[in-house]
C-alpha atoms as a PDB file:
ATOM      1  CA  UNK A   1     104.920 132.392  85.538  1.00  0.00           C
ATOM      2  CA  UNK A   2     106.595 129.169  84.955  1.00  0.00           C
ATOM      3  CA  UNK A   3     105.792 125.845  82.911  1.00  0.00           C
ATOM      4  CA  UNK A   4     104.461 122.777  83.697  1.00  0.00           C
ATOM      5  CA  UNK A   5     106.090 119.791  82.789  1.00  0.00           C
ATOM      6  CA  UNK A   6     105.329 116.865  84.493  1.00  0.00           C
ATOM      7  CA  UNK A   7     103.309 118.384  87.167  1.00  0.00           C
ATOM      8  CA  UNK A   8     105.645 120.738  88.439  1.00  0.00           C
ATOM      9  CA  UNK A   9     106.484 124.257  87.712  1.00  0.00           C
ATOM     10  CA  UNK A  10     109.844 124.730  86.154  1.00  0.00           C
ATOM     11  CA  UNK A  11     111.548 127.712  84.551  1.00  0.00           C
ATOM     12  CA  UNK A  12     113.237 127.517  81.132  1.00  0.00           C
ATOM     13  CA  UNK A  13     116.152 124.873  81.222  1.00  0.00           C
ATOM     14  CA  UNK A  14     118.274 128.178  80.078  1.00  0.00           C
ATOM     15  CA  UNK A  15     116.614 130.608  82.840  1.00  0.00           C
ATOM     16  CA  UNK A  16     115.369 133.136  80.055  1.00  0.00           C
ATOM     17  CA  UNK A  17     112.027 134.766  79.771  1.00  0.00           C
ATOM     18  CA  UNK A  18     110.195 137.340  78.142  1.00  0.00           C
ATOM     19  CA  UNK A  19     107.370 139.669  79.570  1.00  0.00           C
ATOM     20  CA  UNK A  20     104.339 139.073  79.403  1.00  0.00           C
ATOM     21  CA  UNK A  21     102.413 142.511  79.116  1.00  0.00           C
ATOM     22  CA  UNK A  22      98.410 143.774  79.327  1.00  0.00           C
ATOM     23  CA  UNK A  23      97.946 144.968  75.220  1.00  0.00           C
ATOM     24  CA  UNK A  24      95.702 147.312  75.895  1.00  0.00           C
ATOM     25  CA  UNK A  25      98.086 149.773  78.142  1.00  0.00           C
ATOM     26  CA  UNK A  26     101.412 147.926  77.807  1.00  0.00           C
ATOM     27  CA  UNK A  27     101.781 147.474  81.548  1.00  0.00           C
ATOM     28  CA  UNK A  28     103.631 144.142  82.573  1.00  0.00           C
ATOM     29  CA  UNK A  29     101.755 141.877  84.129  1.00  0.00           C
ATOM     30  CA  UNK A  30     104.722 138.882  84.672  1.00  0.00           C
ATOM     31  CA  UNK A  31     107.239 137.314  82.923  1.00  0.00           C
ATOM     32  CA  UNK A  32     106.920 133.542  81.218  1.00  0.00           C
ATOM     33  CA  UNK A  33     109.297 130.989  80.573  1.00  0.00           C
ATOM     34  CA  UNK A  34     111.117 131.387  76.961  1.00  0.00           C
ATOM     35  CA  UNK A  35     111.377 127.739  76.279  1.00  0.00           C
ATOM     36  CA  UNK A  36     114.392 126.232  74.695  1.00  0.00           C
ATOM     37  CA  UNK A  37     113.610 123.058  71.840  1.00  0.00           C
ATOM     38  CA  UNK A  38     114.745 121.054  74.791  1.00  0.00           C
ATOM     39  CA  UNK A  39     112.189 121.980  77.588  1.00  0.00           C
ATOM     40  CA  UNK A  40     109.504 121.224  74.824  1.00  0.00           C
ATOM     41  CA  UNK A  41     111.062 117.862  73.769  1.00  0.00           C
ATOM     42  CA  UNK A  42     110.721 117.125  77.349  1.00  0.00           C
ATOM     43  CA  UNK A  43     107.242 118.192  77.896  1.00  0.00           C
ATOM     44  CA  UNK A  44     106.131 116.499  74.281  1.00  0.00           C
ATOM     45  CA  UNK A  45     107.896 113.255  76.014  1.00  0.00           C
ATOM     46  CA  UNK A  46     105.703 113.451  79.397  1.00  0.00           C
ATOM     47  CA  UNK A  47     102.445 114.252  77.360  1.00  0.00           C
ATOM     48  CA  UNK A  48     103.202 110.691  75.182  1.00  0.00           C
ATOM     49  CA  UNK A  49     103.871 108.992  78.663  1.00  0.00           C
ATOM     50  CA  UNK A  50     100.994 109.892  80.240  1.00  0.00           C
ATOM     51  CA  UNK A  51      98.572 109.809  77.472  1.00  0.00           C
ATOM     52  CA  UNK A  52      99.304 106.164  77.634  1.00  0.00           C
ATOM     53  CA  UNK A  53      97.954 106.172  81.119  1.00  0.00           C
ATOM     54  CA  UNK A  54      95.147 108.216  80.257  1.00  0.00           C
ATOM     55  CA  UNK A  55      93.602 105.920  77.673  1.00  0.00           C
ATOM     56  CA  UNK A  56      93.279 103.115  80.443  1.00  0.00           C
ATOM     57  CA  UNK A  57      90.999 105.728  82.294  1.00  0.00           C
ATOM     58  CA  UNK A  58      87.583 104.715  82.286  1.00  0.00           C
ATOM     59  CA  UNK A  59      84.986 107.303  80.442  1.00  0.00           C
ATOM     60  CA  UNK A  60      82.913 107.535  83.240  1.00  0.00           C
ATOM     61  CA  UNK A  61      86.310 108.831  85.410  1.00  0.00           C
ATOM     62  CA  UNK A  62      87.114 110.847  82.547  1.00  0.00           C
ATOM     63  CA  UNK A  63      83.280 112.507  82.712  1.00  0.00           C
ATOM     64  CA  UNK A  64      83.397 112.917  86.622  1.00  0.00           C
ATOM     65  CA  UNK A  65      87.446 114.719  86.216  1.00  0.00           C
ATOM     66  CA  UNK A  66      85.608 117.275  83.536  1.00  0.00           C
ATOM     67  CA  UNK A  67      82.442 117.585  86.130  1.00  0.00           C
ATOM     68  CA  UNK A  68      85.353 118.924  88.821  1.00  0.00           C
ATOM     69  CA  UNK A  69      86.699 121.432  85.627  1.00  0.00           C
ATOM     70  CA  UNK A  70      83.778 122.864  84.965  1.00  0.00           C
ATOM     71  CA  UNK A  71      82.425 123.411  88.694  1.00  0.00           C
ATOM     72  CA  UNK A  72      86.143 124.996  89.387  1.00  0.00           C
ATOM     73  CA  UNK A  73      85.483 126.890  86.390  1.00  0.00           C
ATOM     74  CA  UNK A  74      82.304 128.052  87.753  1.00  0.00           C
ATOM     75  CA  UNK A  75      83.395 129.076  90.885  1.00  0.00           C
ATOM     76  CA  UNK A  76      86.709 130.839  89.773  1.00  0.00           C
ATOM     77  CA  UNK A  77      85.051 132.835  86.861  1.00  0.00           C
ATOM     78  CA  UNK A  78      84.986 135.916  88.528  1.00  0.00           C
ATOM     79  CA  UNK A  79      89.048 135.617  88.730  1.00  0.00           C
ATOM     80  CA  UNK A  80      89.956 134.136  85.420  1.00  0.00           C
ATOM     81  CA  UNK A  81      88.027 137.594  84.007  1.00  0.00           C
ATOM     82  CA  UNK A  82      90.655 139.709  85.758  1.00  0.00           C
ATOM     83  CA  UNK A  83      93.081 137.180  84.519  1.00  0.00           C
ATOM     84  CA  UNK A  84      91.534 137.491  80.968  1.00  0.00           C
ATOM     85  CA  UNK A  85      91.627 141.603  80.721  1.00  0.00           C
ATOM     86  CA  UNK A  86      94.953 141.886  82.485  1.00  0.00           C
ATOM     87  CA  UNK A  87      96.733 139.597  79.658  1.00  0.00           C
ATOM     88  CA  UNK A  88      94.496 140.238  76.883  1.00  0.00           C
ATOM     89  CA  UNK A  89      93.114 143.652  77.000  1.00  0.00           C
ATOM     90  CA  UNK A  90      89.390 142.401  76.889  1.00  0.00           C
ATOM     91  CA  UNK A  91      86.517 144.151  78.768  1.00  0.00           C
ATOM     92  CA  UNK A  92      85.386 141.859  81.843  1.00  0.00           C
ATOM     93  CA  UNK A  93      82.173 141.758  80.048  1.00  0.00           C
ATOM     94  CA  UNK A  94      84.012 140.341  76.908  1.00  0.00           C
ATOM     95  CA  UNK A  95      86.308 137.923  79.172  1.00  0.00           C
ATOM     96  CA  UNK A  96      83.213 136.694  81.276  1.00  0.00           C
ATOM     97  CA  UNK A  97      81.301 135.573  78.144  1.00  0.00           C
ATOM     98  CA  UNK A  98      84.540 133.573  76.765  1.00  0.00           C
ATOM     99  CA  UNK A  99      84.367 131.571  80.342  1.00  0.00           C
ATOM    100  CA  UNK A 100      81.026 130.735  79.272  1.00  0.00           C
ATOM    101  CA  UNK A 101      82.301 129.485  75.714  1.00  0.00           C
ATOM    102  CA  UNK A 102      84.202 127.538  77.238  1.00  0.00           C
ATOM    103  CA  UNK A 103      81.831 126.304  79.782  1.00  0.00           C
ATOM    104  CA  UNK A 104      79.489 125.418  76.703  1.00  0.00           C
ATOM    105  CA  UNK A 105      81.817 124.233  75.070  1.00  0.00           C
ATOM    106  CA  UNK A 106      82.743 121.433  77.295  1.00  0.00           C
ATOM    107  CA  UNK A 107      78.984 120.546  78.476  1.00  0.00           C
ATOM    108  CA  UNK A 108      78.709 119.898  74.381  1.00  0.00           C
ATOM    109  CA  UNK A 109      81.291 117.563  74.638  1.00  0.00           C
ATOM    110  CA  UNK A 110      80.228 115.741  78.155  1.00  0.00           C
END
């Protein structure tokens, strides 16, 4: 895995990481990015930039970019499950029905 800081993936500015492993039989499923103070400073700066930009976004925009979420949400449920009970040891069942959570939770919002 890597971060995301300003749209692009990007390792720790000091290269270390730390595995990232499946709790319910220890197996690794990848490594992540150990962040230094610095790579979050930087991604805390970006975030302030660009939620400067986001506040000049129309709602209606802002309704139709959540729209896209949720159909991509939709239509990749069946492989953010896997993703779900590889890193968190849940049951597909159990992952499935936090997708939905957060598929209610957004239409509650919309």
């Amino acid at each position: 895995m890597q971060n995301i800081i300003n749209g692009k993936k990007c390792d720790a500015s000091d290269k270390s990481v730390f595995n990232v492993s499946n709790p319910f039989n220890s197996r690794k499923i990848d490594t992540a990015p150990n962040s230094t103070e610095r790579d979050i400073k930087r991604a805390i700066a970006y975030a302030k930039s660009e939620f400067e930009m986001w506040r000049q976004v129309p709602v209606s925009t802002k309704v139709d970019l959540l729209n896209i979420f949720m159909t991509k949400l939709i239509e990749n449920k069946n492989e953010l499950a896997r993703l779900l009970n590889k890193e968190t040891g849940m049951t597909i069942k159990q992952a499935e029905l936090e997708i939905e959570k957060v598929r209610v939770g957004f239409l509650n919002y919309l």
